[in-house]
PDB file of N, CA and C in Angstrom:
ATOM      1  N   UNK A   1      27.619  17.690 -17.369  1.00  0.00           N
ATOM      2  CA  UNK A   1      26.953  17.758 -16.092  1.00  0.00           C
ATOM      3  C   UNK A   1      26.356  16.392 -15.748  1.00  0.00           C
ATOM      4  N   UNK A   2      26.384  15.797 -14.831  1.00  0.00           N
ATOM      5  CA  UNK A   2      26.394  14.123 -14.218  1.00  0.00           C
ATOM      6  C   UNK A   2      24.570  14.949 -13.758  1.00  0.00           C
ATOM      7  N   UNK A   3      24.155  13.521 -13.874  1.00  0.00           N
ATOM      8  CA  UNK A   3      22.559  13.523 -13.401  1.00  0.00           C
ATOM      9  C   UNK A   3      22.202  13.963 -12.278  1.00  0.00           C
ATOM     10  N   UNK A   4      20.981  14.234 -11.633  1.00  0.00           N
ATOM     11  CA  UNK A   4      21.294  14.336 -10.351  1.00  0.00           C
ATOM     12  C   UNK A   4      20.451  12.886  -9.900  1.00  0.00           C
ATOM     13  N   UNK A   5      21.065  12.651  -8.309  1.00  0.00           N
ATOM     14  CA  UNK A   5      20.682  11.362  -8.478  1.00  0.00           C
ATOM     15  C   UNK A   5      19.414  11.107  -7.620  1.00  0.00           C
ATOM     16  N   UNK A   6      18.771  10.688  -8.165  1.00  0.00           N
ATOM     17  CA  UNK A   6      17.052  10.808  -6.902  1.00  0.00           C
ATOM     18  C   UNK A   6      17.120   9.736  -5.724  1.00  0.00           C
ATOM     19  N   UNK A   7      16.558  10.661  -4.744  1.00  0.00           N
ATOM     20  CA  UNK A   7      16.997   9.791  -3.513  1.00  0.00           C
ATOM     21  C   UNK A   7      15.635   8.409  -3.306  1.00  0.00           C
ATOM     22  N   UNK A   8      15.999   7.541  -2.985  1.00  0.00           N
ATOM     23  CA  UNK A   8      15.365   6.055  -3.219  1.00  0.00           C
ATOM     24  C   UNK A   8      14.923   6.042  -1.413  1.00  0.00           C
ATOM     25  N   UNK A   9      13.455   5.674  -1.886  1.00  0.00           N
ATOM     26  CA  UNK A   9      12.932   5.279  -0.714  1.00  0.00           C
ATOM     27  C   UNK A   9      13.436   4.205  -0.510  1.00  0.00           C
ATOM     28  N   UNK A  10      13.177   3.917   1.348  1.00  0.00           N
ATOM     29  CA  UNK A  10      13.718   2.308   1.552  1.00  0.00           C
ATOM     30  C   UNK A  10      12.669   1.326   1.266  1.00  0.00           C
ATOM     31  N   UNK A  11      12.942   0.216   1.364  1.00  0.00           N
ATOM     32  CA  UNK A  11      11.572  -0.327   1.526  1.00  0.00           C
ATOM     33  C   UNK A  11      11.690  -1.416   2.405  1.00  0.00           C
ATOM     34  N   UNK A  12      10.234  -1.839   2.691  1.00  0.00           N
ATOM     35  CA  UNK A  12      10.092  -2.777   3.605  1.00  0.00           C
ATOM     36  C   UNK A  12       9.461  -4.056   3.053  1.00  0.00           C
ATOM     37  N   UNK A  13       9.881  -5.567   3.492  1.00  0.00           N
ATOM     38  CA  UNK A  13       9.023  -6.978   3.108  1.00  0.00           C
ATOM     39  C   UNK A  13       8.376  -6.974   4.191  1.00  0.00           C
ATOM     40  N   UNK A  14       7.227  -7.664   3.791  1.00  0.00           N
ATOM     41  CA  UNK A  14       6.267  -8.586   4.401  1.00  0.00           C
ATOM     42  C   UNK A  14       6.284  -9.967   3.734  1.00  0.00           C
ATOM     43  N   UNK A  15       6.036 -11.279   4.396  1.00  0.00           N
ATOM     44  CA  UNK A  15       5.823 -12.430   4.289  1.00  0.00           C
ATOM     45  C   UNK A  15       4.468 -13.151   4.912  1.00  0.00           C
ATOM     46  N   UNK A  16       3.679 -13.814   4.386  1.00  0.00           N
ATOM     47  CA  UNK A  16       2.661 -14.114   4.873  1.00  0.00           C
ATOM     48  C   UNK A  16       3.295 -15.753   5.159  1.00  0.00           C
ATOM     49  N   UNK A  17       1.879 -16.497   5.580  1.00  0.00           N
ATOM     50  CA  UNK A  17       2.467 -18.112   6.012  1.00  0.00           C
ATOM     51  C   UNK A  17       2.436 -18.599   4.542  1.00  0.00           C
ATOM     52  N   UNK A  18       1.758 -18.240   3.782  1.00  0.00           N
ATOM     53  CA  UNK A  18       1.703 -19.049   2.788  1.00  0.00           C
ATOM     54  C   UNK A  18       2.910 -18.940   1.579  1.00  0.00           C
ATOM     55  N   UNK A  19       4.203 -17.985   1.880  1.00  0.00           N
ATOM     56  CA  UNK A  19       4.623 -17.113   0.954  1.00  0.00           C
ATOM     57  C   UNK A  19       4.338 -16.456   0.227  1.00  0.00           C
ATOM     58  N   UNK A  20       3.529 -15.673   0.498  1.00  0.00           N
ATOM     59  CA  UNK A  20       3.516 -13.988  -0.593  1.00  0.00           C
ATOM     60  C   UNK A  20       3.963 -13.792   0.094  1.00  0.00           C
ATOM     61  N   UNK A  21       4.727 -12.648  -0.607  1.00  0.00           N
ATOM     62  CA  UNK A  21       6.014 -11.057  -0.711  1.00  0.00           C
ATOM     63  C   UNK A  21       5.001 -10.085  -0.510  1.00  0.00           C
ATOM     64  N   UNK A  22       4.870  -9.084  -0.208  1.00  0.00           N
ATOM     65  CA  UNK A  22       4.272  -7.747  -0.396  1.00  0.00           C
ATOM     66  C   UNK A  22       5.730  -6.517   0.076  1.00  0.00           C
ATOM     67  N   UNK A  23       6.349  -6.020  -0.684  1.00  0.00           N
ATOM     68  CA  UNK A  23       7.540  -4.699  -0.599  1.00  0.00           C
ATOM     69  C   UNK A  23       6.100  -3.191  -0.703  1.00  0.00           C
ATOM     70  N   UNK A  24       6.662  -2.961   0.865  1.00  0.00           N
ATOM     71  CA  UNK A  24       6.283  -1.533   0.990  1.00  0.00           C
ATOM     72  C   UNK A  24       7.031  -0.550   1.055  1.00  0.00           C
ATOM     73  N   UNK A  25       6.808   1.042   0.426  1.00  0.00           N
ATOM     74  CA  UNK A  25       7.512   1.383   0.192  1.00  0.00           C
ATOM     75  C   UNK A  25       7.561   2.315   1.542  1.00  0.00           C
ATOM     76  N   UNK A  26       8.626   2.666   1.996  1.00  0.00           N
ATOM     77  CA  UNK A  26       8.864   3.519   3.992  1.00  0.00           C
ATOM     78  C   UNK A  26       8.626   4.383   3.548  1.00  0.00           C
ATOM     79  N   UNK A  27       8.214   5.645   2.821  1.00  0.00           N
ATOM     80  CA  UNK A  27       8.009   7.242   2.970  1.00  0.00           C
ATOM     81  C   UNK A  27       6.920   7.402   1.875  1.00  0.00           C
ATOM     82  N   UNK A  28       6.287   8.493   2.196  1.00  0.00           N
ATOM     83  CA  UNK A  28       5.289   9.689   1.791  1.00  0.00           C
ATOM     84  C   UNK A  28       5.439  11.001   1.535  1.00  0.00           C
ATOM     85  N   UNK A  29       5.155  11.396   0.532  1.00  0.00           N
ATOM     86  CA  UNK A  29       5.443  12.839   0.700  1.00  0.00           C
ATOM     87  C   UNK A  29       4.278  13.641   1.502  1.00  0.00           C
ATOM     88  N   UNK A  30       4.352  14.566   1.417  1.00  0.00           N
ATOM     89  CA  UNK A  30       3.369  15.791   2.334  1.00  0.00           C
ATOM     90  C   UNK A  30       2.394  15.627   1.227  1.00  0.00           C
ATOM     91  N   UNK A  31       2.347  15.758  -0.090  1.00  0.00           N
ATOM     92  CA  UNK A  31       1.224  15.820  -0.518  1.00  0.00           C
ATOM     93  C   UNK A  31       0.195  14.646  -0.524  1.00  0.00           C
ATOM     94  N   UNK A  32       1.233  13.805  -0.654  1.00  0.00           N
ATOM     95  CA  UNK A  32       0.714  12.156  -0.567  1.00  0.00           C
ATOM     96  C   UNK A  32      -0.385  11.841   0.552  1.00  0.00           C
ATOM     97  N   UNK A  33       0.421  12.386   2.223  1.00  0.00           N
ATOM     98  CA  UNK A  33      -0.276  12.476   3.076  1.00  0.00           C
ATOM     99  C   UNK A  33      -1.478  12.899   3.345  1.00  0.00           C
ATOM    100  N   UNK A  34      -1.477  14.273   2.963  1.00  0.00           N
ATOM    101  CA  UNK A  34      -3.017  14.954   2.594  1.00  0.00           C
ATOM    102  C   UNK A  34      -3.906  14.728   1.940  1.00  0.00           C
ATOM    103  N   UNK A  35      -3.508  13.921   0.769  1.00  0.00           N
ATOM    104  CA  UNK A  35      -4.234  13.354  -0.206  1.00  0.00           C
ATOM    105  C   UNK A  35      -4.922  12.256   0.130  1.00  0.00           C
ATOM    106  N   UNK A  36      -4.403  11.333   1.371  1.00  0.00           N
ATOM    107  CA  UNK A  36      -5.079   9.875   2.160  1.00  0.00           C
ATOM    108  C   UNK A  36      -5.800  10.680   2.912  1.00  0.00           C
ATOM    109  N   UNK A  37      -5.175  11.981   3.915  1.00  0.00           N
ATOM    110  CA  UNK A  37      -6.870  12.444   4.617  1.00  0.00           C
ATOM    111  C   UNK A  37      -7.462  12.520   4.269  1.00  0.00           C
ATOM    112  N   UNK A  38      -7.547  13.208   3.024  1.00  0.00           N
ATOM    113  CA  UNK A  38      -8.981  13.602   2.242  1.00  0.00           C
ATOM    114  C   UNK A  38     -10.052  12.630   1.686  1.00  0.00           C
ATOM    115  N   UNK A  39      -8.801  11.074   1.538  1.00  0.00           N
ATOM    116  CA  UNK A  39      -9.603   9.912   1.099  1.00  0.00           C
ATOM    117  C   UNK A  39     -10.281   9.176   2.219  1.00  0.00           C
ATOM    118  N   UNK A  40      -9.506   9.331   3.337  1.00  0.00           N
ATOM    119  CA  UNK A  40     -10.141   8.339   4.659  1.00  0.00           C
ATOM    120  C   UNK A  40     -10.885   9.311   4.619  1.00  0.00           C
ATOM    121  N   UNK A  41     -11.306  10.776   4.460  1.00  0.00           N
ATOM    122  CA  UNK A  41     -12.256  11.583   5.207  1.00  0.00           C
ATOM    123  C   UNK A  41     -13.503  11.486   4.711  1.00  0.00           C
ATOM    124  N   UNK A  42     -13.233  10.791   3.169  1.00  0.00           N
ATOM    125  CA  UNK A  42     -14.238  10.368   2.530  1.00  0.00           C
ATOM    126  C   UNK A  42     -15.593  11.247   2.587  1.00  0.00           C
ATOM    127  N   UNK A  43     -16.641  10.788   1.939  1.00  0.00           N
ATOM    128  CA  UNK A  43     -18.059  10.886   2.363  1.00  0.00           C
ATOM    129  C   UNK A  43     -18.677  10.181   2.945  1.00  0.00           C
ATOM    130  N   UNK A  44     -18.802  11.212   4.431  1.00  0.00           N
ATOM    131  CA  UNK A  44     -19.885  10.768   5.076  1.00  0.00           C
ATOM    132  C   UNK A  44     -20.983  10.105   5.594  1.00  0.00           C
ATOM    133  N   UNK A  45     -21.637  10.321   4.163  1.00  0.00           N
ATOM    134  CA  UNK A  45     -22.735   9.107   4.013  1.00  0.00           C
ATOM    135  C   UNK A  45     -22.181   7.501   3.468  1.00  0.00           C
ATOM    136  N   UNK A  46     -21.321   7.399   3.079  1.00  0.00           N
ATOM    137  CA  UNK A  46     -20.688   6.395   2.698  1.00  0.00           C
ATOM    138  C   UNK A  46     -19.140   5.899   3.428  1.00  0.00           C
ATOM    139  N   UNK A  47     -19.261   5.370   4.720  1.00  0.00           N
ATOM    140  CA  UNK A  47     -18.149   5.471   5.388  1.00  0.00           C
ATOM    141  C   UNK A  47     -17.179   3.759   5.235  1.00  0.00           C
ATOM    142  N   UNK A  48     -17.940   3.387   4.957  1.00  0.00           N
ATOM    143  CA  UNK A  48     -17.161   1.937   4.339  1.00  0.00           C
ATOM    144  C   UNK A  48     -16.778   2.456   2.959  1.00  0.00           C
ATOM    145  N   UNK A  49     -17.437   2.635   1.934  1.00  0.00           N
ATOM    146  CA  UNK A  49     -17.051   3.462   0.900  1.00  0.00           C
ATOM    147  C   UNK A  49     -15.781   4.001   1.028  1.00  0.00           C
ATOM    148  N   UNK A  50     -14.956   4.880   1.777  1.00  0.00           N
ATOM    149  CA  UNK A  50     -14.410   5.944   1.916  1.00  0.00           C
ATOM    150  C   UNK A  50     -13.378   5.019   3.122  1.00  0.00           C
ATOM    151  N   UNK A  51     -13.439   3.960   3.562  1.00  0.00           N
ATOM    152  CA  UNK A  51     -12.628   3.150   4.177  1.00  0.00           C
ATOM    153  C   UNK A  51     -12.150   2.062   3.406  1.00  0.00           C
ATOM    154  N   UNK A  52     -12.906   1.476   1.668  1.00  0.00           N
ATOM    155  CA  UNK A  52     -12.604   0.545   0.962  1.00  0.00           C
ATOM    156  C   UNK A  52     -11.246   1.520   0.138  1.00  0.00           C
ATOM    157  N   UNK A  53     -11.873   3.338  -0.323  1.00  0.00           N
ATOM    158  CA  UNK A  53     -10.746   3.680  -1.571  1.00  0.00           C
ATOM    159  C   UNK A  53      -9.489   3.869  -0.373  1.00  0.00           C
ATOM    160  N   UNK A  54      -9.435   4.011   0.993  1.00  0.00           N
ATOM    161  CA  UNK A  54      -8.744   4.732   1.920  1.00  0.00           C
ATOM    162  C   UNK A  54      -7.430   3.302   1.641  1.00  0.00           C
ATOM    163  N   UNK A  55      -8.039   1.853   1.708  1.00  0.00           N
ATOM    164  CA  UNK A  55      -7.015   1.039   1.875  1.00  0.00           C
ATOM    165  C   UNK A  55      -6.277   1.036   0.348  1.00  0.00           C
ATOM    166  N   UNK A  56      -7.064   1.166  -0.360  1.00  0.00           N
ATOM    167  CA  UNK A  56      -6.620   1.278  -1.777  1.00  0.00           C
ATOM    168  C   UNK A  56      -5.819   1.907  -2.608  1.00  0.00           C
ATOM    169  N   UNK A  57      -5.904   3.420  -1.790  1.00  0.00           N
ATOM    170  CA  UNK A  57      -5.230   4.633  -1.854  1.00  0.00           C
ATOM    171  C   UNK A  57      -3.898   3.879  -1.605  1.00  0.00           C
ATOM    172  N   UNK A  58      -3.494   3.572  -0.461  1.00  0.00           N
ATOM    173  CA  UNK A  58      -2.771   3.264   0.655  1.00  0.00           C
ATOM    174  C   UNK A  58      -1.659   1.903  -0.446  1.00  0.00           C
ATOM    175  N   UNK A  59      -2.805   1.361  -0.849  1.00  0.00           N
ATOM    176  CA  UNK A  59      -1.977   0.206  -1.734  1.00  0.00           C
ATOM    177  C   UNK A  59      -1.357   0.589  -2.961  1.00  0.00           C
ATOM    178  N   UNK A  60      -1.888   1.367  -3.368  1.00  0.00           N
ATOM    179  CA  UNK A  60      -1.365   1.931  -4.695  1.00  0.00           C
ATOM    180  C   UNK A  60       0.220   2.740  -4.614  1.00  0.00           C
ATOM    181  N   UNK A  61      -0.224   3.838  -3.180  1.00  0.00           N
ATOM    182  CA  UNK A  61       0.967   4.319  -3.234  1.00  0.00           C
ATOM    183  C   UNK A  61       2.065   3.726  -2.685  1.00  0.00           C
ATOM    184  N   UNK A  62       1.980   2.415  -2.004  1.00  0.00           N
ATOM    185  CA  UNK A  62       2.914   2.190  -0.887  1.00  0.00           C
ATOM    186  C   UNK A  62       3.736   0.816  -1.582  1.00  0.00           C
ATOM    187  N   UNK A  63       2.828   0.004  -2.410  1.00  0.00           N
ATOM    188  CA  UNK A  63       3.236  -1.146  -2.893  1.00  0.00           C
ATOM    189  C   UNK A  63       4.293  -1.352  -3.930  1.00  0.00           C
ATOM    190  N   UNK A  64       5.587  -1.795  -3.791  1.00  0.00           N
ATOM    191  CA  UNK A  64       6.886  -1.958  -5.003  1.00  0.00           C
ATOM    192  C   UNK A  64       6.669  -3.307  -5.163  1.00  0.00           C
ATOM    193  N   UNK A  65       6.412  -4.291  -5.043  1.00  0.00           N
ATOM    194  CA  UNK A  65       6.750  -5.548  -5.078  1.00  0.00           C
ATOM    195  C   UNK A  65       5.474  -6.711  -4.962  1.00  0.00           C
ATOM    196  N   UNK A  66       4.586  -7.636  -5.696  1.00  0.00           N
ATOM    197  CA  UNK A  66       3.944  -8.083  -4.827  1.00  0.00           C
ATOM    198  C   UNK A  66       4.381 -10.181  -5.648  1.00  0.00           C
ATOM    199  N   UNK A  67       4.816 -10.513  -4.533  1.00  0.00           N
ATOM    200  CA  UNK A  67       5.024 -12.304  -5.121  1.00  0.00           C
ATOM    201  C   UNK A  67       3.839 -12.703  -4.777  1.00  0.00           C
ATOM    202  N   UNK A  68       3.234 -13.463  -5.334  1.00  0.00           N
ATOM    203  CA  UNK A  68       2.366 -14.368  -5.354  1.00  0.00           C
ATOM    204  C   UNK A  68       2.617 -15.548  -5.658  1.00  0.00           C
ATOM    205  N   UNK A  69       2.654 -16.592  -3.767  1.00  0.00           N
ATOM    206  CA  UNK A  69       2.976 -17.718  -4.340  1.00  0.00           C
ATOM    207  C   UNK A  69       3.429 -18.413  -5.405  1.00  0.00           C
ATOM    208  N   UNK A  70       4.947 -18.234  -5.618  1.00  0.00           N
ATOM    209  CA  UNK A  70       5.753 -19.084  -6.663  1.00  0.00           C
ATOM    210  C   UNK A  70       5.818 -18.337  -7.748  1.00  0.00           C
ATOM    211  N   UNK A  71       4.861 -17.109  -7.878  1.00  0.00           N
ATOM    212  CA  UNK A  71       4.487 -16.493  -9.544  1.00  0.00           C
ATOM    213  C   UNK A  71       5.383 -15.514  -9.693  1.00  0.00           C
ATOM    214  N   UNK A  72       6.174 -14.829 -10.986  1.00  0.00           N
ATOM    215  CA  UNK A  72       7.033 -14.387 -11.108  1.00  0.00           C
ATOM    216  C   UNK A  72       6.290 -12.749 -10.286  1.00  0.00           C
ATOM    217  N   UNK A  73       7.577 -12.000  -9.880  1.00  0.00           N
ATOM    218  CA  UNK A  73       7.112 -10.827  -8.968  1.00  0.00           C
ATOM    219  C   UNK A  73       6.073  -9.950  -9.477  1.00  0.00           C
ATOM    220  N   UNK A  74       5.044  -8.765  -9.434  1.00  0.00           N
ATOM    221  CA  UNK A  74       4.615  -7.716 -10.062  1.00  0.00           C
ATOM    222  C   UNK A  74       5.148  -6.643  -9.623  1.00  0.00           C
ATOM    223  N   UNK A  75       5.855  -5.659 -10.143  1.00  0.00           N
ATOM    224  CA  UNK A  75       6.075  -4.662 -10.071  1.00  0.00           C
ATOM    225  C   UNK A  75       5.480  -3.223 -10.774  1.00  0.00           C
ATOM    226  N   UNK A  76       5.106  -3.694 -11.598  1.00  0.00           N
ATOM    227  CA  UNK A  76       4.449  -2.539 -12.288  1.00  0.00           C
ATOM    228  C   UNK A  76       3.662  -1.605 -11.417  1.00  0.00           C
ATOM    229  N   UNK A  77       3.208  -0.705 -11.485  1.00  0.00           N
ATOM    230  CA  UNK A  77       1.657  -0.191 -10.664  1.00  0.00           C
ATOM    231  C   UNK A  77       0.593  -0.170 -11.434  1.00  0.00           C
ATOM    232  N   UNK A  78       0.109  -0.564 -12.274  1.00  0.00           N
ATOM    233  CA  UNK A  78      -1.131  -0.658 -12.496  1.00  0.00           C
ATOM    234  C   UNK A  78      -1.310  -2.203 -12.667  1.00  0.00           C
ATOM    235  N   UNK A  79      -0.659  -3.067 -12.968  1.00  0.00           N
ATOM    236  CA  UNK A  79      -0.511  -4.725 -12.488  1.00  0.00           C
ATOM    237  C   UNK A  79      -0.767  -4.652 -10.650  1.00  0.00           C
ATOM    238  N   UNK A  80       0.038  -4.249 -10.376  1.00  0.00           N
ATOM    239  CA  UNK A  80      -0.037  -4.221  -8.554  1.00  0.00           C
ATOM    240  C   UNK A  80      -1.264  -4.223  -8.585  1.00  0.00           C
ATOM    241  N   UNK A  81      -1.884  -2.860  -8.732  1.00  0.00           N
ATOM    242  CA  UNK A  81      -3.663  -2.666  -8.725  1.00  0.00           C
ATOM    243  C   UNK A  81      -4.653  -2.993  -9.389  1.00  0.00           C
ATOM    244  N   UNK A  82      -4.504  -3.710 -10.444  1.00  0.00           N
ATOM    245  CA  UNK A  82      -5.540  -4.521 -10.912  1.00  0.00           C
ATOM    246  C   UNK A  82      -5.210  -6.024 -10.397  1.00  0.00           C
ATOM    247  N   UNK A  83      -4.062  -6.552  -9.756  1.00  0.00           N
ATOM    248  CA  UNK A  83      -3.933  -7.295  -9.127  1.00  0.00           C
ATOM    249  C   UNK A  83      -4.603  -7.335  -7.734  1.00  0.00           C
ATOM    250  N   UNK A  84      -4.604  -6.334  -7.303  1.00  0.00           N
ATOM    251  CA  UNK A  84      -4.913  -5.925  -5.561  1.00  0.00           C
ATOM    252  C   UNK A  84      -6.460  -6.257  -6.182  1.00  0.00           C
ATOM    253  N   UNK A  85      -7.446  -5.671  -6.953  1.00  0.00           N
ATOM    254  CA  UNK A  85      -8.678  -5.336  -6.864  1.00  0.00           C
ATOM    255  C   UNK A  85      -9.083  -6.669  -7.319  1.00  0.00           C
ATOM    256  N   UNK A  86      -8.372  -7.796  -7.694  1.00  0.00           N
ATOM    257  CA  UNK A  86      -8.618  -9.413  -8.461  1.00  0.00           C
ATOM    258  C   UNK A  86      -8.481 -10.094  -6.730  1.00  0.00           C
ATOM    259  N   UNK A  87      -7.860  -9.563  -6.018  1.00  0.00           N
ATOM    260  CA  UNK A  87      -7.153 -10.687  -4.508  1.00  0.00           C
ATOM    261  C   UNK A  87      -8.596 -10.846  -3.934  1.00  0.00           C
ATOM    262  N   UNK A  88      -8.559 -12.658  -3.609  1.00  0.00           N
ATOM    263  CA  UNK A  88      -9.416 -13.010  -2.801  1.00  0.00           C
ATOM    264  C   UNK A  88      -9.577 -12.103  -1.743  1.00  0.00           C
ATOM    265  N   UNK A  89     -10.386 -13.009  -0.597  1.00  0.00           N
ATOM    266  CA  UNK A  89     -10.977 -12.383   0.357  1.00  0.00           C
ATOM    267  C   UNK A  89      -9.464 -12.463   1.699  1.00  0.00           C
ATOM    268  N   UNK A  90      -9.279 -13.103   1.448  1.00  0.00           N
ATOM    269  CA  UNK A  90      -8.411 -13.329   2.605  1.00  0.00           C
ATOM    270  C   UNK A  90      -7.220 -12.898   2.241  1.00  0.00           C
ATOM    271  N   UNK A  91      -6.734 -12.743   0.758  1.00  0.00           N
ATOM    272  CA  UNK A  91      -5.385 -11.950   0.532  1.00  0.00           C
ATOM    273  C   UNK A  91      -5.516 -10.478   0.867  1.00  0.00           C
ATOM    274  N   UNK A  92      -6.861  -9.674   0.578  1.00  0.00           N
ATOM    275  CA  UNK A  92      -7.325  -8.661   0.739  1.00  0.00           C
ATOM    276  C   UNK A  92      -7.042  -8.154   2.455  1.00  0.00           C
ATOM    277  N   UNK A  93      -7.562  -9.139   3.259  1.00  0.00           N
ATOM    278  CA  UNK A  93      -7.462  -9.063   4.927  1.00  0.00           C
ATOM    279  C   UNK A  93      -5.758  -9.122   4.958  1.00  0.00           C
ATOM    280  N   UNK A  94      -5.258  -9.762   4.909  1.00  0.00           N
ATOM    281  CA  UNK A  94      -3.837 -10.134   5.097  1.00  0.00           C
ATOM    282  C   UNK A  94      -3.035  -8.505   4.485  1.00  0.00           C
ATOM    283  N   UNK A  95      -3.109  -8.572   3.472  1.00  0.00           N
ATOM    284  CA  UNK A  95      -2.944  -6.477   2.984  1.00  0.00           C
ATOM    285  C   UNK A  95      -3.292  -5.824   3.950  1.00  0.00           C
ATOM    286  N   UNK A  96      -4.476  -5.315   4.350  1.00  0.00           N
ATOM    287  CA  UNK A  96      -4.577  -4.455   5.588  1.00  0.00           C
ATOM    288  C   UNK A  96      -4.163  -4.742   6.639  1.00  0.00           C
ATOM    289  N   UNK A  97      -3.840  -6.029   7.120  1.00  0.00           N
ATOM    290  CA  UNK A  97      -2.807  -6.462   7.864  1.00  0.00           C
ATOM    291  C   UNK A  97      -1.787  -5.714   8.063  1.00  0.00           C
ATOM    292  N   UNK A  98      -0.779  -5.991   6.818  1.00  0.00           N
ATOM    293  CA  UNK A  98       0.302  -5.564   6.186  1.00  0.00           C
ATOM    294  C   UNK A  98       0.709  -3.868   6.585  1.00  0.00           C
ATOM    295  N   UNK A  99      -0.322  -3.728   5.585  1.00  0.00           N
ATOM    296  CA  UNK A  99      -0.637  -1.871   5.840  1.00  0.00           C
ATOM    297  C   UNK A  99      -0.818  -1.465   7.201  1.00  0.00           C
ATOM    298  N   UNK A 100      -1.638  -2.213   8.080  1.00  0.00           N
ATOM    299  CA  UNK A 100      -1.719  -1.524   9.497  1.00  0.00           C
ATOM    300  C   UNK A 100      -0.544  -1.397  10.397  1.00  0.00           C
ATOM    301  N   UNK A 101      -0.065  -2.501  10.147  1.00  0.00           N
ATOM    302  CA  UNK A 101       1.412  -2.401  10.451  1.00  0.00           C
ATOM    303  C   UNK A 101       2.918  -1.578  10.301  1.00  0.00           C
ATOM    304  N   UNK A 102       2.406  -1.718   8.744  1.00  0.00           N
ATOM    305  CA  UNK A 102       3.117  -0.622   7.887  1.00  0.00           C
ATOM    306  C   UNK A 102       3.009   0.952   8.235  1.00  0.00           C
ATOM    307  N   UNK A 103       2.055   0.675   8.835  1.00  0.00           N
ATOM    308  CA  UNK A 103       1.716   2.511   9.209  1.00  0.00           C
ATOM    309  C   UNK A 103       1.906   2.796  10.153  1.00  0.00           C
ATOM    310  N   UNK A 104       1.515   1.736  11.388  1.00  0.00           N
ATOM    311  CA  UNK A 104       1.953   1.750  12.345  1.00  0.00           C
ATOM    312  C   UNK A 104       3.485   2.083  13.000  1.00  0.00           C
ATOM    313  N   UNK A 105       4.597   1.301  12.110  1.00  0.00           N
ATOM    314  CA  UNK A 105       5.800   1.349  12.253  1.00  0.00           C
ATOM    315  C   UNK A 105       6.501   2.325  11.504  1.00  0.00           C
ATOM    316  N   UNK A 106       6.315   2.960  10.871  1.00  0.00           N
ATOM    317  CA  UNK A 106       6.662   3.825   9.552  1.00  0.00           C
ATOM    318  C   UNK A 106       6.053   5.106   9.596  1.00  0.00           C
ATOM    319  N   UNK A 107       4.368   5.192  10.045  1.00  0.00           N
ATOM    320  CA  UNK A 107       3.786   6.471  10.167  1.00  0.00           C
ATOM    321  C   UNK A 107       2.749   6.688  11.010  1.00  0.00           C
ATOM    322  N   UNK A 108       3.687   6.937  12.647  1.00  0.00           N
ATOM    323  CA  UNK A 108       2.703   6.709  13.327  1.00  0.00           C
ATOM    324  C   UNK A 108       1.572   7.935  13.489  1.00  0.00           C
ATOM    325  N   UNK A 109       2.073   8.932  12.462  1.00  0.00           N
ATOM    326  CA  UNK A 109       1.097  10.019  13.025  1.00  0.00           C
ATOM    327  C   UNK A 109      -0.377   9.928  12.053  1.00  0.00           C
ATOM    328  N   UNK A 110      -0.381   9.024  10.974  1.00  0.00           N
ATOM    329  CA  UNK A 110      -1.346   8.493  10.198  1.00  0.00           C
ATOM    330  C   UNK A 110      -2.352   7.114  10.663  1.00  0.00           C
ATOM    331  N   UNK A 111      -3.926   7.844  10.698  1.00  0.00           N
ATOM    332  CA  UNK A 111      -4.928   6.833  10.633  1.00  0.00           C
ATOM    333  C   UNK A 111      -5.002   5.853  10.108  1.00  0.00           C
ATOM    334  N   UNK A 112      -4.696   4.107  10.323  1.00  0.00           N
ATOM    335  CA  UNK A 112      -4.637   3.587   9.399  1.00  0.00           C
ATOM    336  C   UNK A 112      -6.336   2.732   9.051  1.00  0.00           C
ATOM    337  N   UNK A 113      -6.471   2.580   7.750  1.00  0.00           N
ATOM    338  CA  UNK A 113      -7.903   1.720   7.508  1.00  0.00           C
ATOM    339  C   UNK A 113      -8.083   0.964   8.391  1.00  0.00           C
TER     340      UNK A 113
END
């Protein structure tokens, strides 16, 4: 009996001016989805809070790829995200960039950070 073969999200590049790569990945599942409302829906009393894990969420699940200027690629996911939570201030802005876009074009029926 031959494997069955799992269907491969597409993905998408981003390029910044400086060259970083960032590969996002185009789909979500339903649970995935529900799982970011519940994070943008955050608490209340803490609404930056609950807008910092919302982009984070967002990076974790969406990110395949990240170059960093000249440096060999990261792919891993927990490199990606201890990478993401190390990014200056302005690599950080440039990501939600990325992501707003990303959501924008890919999922428009989702709030983005």
């Amino acid at each position: 009996m031959a494997k069955k073969e799992r269907l491969k999200a597409p993905e998408f590049e981003y390029r910044s001016d400086d060259g970083t790569t960032l590969v996002l990945r185009g789909s979500m599942t339903p649970a995935t989805r529900l799982q970011y409302a519940e994070v943008a829906g955050g608490n209340i009393l803490s609404r930056e809070d609950a807008w910092q894990r919302s982009v984070e969420f967002l990076f974790e699940r969406l990110a395949v790829r990240w170059e960093v200027a000249d440096t060999p690629p990261i792919r891993k996911q927990k490199e990606l995200l201890a990478r993401y939570r190390f990014a200056s201030q302005a690599e950080r802005v440039w990501i939600r960039g990325v992501l707003r876009e990303h959501l924008a074009e890919h999922f428009p029926e989702m709030t983005a950070p």
